[in-house]
C-alpha atoms as a PDB file:
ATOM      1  CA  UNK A   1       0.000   0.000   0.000  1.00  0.00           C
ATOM      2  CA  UNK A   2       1.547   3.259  -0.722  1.00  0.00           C
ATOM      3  CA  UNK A   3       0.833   6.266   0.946  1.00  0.00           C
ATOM      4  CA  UNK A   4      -0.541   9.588  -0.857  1.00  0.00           C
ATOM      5  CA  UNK A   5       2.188  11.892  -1.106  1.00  0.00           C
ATOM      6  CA  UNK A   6       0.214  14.682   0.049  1.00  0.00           C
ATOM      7  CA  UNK A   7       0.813  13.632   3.794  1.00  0.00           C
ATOM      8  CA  UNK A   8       2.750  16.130   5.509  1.00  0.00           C
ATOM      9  CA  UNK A   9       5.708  16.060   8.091  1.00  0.00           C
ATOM     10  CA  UNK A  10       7.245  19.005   9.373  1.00  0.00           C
ATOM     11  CA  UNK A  11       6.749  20.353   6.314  1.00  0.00           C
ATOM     12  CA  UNK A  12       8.072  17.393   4.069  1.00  0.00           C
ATOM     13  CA  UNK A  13       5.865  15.445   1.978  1.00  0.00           C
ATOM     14  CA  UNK A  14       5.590  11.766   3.037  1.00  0.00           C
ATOM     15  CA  UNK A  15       6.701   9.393  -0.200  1.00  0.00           C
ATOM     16  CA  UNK A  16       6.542   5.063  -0.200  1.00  0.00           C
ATOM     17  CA  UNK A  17       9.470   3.380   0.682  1.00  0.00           C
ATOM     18  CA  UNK A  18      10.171   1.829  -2.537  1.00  0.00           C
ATOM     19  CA  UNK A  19      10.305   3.623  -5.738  1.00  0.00           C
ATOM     20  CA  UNK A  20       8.078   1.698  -7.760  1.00  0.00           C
ATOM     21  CA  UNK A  21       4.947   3.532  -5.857  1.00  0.00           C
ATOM     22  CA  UNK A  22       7.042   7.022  -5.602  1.00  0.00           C
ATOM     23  CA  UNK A  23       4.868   9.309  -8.247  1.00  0.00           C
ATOM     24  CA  UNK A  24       6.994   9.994 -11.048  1.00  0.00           C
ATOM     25  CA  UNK A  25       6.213  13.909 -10.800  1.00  0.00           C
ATOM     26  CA  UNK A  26       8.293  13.699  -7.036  1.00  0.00           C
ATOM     27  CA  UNK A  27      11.482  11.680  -8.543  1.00  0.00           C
ATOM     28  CA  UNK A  28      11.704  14.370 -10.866  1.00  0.00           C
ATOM     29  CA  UNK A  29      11.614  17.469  -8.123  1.00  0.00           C
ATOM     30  CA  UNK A  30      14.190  15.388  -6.641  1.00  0.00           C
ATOM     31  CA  UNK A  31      16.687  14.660  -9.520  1.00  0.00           C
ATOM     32  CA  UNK A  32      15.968  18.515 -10.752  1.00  0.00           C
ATOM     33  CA  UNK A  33      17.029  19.527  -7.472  1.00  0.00           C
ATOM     34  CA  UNK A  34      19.899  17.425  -7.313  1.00  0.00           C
ATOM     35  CA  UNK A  35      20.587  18.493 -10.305  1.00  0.00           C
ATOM     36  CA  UNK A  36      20.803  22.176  -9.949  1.00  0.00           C
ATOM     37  CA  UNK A  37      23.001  21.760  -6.970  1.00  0.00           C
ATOM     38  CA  UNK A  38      25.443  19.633  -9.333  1.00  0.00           C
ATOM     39  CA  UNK A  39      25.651  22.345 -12.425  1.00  0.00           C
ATOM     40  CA  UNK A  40      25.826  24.948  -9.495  1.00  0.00           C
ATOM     41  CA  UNK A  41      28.796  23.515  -8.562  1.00  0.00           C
ATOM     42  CA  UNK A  42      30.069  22.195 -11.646  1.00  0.00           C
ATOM     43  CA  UNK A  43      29.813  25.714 -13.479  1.00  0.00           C
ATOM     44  CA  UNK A  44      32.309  26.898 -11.228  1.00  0.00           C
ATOM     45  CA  UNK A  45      35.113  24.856 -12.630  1.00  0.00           C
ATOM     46  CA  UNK A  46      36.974  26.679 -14.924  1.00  0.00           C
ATOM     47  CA  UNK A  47      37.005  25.245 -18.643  1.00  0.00           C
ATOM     48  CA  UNK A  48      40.091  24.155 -20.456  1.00  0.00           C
ATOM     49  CA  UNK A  49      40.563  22.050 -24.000  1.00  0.00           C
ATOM     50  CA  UNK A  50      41.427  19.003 -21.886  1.00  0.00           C
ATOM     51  CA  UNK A  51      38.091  18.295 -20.494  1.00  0.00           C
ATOM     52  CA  UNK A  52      36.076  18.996 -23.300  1.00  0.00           C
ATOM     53  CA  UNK A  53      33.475  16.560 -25.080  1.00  0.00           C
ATOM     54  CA  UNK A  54      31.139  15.865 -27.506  1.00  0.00           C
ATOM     55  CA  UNK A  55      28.920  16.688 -25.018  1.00  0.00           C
ATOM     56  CA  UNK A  56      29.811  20.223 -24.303  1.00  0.00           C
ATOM     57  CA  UNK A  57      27.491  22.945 -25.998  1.00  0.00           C
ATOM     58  CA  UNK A  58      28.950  25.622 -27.444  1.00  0.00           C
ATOM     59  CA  UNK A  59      26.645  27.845 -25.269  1.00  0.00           C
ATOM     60  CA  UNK A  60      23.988  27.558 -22.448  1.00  0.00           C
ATOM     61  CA  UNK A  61      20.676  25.998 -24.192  1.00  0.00           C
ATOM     62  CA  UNK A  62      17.862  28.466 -23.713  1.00  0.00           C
ATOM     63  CA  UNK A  63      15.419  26.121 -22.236  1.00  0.00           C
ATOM     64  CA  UNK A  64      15.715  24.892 -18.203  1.00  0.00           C
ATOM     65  CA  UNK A  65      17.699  21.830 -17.021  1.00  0.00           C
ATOM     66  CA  UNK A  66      13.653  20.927 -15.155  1.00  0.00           C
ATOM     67  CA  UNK A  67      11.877  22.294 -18.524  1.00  0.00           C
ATOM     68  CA  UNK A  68      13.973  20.228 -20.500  1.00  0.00           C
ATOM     69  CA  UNK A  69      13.733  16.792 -18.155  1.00  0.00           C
ATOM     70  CA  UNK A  70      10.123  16.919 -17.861  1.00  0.00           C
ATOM     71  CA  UNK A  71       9.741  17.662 -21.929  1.00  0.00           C
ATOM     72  CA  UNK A  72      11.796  14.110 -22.697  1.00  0.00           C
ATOM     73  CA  UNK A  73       9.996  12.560 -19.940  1.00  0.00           C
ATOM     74  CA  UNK A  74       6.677  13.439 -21.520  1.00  0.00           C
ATOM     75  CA  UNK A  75       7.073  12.972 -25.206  1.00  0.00           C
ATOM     76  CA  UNK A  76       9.139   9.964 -24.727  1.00  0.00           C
ATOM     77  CA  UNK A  77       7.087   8.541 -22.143  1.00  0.00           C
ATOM     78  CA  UNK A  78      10.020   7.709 -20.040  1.00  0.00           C
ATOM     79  CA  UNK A  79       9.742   5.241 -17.239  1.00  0.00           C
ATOM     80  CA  UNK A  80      10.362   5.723 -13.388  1.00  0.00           C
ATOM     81  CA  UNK A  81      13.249   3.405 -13.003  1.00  0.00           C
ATOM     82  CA  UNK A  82      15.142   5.231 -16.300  1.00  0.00           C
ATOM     83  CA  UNK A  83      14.719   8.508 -14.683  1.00  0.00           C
ATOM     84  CA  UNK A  84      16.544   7.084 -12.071  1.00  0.00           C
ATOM     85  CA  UNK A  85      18.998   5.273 -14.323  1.00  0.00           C
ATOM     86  CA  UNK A  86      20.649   8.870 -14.895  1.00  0.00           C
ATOM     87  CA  UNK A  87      21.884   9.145 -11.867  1.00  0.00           C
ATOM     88  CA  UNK A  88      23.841   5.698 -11.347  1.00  0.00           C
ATOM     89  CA  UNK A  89      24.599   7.388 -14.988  1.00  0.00           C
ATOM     90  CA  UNK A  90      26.517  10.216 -13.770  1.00  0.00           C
ATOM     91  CA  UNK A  91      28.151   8.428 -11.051  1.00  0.00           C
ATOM     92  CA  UNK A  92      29.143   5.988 -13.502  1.00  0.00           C
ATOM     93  CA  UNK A  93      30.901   8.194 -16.046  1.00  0.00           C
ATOM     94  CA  UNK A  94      32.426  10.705 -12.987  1.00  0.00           C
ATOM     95  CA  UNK A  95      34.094   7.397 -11.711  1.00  0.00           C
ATOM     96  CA  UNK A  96      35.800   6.485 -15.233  1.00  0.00           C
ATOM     97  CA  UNK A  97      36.240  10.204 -16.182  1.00  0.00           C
ATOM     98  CA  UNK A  98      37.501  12.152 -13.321  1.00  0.00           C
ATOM     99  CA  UNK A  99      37.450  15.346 -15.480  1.00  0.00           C
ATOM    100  CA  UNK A 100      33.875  14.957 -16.543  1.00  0.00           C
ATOM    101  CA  UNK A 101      31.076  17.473 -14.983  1.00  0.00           C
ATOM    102  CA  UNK A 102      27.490  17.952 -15.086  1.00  0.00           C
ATOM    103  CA  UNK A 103      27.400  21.582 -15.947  1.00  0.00           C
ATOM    104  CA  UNK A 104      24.968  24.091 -17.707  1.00  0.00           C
ATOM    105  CA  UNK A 105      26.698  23.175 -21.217  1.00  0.00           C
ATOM    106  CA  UNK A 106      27.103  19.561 -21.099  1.00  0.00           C
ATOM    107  CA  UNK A 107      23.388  18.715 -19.109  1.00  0.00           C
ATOM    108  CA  UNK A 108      20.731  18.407 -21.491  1.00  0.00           C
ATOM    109  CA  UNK A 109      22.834  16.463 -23.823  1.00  0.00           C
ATOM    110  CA  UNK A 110      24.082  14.256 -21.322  1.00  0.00           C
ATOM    111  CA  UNK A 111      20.318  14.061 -20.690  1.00  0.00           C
ATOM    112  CA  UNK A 112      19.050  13.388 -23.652  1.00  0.00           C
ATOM    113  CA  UNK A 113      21.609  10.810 -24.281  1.00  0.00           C
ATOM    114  CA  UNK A 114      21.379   8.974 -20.740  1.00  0.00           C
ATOM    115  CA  UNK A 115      17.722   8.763 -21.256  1.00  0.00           C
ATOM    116  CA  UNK A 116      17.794   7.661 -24.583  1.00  0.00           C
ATOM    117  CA  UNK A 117      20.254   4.896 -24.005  1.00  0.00           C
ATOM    118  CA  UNK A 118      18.734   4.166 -20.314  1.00  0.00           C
ATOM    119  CA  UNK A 119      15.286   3.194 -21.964  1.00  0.00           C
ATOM    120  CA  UNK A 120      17.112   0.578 -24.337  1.00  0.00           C
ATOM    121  CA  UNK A 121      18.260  -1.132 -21.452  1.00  0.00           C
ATOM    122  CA  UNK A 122      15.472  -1.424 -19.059  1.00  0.00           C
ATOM    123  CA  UNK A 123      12.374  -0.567 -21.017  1.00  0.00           C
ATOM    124  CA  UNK A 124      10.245  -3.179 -22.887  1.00  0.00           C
ATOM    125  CA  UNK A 125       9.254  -0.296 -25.250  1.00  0.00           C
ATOM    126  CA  UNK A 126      10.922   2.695 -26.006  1.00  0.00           C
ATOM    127  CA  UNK A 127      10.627   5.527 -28.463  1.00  0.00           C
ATOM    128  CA  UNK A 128      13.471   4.950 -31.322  1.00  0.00           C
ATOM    129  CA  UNK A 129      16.299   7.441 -31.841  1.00  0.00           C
ATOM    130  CA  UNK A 130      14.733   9.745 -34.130  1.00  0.00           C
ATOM    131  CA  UNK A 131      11.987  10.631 -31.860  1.00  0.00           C
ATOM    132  CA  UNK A 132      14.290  11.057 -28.907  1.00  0.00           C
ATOM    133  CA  UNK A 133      16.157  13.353 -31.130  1.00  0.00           C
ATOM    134  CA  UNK A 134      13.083  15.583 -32.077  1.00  0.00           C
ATOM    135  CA  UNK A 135      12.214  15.584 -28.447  1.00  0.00           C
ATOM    136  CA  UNK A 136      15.352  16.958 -27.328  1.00  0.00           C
ATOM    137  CA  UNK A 137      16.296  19.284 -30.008  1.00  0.00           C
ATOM    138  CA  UNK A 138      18.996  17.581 -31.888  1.00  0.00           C
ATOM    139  CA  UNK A 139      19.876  15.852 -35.275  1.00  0.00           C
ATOM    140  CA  UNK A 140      19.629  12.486 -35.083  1.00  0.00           C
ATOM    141  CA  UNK A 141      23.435  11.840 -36.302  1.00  0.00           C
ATOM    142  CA  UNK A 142      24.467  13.795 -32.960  1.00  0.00           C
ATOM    143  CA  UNK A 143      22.082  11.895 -30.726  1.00  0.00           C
ATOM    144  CA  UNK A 144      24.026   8.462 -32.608  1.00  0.00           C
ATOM    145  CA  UNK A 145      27.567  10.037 -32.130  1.00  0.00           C
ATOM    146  CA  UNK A 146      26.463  11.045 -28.814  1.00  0.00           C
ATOM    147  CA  UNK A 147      25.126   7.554 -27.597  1.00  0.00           C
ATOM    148  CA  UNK A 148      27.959   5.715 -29.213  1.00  0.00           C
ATOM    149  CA  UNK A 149      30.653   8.136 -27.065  1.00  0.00           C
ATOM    150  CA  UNK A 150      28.082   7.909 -23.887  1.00  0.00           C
ATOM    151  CA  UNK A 151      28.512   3.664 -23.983  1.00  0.00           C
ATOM    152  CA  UNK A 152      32.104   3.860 -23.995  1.00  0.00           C
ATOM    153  CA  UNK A 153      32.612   6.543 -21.634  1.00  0.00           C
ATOM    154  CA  UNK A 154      30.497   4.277 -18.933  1.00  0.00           C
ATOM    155  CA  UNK A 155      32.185   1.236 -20.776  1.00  0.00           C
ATOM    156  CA  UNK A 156      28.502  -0.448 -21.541  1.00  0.00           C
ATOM    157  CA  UNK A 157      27.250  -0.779 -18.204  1.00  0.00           C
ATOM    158  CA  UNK A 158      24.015   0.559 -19.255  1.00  0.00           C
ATOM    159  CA  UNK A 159      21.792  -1.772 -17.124  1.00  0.00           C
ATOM    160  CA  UNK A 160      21.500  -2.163 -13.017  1.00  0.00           C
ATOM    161  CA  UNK A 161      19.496  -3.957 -10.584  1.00  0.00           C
ATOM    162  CA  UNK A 162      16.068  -3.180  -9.067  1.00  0.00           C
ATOM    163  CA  UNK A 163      18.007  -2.854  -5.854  1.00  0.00           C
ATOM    164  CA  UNK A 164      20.610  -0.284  -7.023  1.00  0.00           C
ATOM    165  CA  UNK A 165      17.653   1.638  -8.184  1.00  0.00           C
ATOM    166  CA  UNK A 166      16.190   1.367  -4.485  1.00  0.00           C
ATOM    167  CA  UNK A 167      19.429   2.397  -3.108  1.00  0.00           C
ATOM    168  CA  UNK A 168      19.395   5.477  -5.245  1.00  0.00           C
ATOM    169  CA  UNK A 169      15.915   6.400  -4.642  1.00  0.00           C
ATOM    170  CA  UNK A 170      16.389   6.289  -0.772  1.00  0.00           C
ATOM    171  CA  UNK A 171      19.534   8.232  -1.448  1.00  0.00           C
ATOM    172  CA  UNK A 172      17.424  10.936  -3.201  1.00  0.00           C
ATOM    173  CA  UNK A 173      14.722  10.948  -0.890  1.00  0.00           C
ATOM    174  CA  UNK A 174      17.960  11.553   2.204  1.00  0.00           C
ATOM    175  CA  UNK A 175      19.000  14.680   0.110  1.00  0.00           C
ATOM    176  CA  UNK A 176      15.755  16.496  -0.243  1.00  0.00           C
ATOM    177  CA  UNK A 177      14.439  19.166   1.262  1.00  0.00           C
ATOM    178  CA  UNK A 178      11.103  18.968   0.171  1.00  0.00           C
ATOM    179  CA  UNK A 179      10.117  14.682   0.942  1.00  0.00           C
ATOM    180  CA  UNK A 180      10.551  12.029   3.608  1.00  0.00           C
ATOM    181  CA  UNK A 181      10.640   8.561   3.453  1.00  0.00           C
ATOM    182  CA  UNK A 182       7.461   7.121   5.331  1.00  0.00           C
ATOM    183  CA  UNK A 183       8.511   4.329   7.871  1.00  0.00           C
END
């Protein structure tokens, strides 16, 4: 049984202990929150030629880091446990590429591409590439070139466990300000 999430506790919004009954619309506050802290951060580093990649814009995309999640989420009808997916994601490709960041111009492809290549490996249906690329505002050769680069940068570890996906949830839920885990 999963609770409503409009419960209130001091103030924080009571959410079910597994994922699977979070509502989708509260995983995304929480990764767009988690999010913003990251390019925050990240868009502090200064820039050189070394760090650069395919996924660097050449300036800031005019559209929000949350705008721009919830559009992909909604035309591409993306699943709870892929949203989630981006995260082990970015932990993933931070761990094999040190100099790799999350900032405002590498996000929405990153994105894009993480969400794209996330519903290939745990979706029973997903949306094919030239639809993701529509959605998110790009040619379909760059969302190809930018998949192919994405797999080898996380060296094909594309798919996780339902548990890993429960860690990360919990994890998320930990960091918010807004929700609480109901016991």
């Amino acid at each position: 049984m999963s609770l409503s999430p409009q419960i209130q506790i001091s103030g924080r919004t009571l959410l079910p202990p597994e994922f699977d009954n979070c509502p989708l619309e509260a995983i995304l506050v929480m990764i767009i929150e988690m999010l913003e802290r990251l390019i925050a951060h990240n868009d502090n580093i200064p820039l050189s030629h070394s760090n650069l990649t395919r996924f660097h814009s050449r300036a800031v995309p005019g559209i929000s880091v949350a705008d721009y999640l919830r559009r992909i989420v909604k035309y591409a009808s993306i699943e709870k446990a892929v949203v989630l997916l981006t995260l082990i994601y970015v932990d993933r490709i931070c761990d094999f590429h040190k100099s790799f960041t999350l900032s405002s111009l590498t996000s929405h492809r990153f994105l894009i591409t993480a969400l794209t290549a996330g519903s290939k490996a745990v979706s029973d249906i997903y949306c094919t590439n030239t639809h993701f690329a529509k959605v998110g505002g790009i040619t379909l050769q760059e969302l190809n070139l930018l998949e192919l680069e994405f797999c080898q940068m996380i060296h094909w570890r594309l798919a996780c466990n339902h548990q890993l996906l429960q860690q990360y949830y919990v994890s998320l839920v930990r960091t918010s300000s807004r929700y609480v885990i109901s016991s």
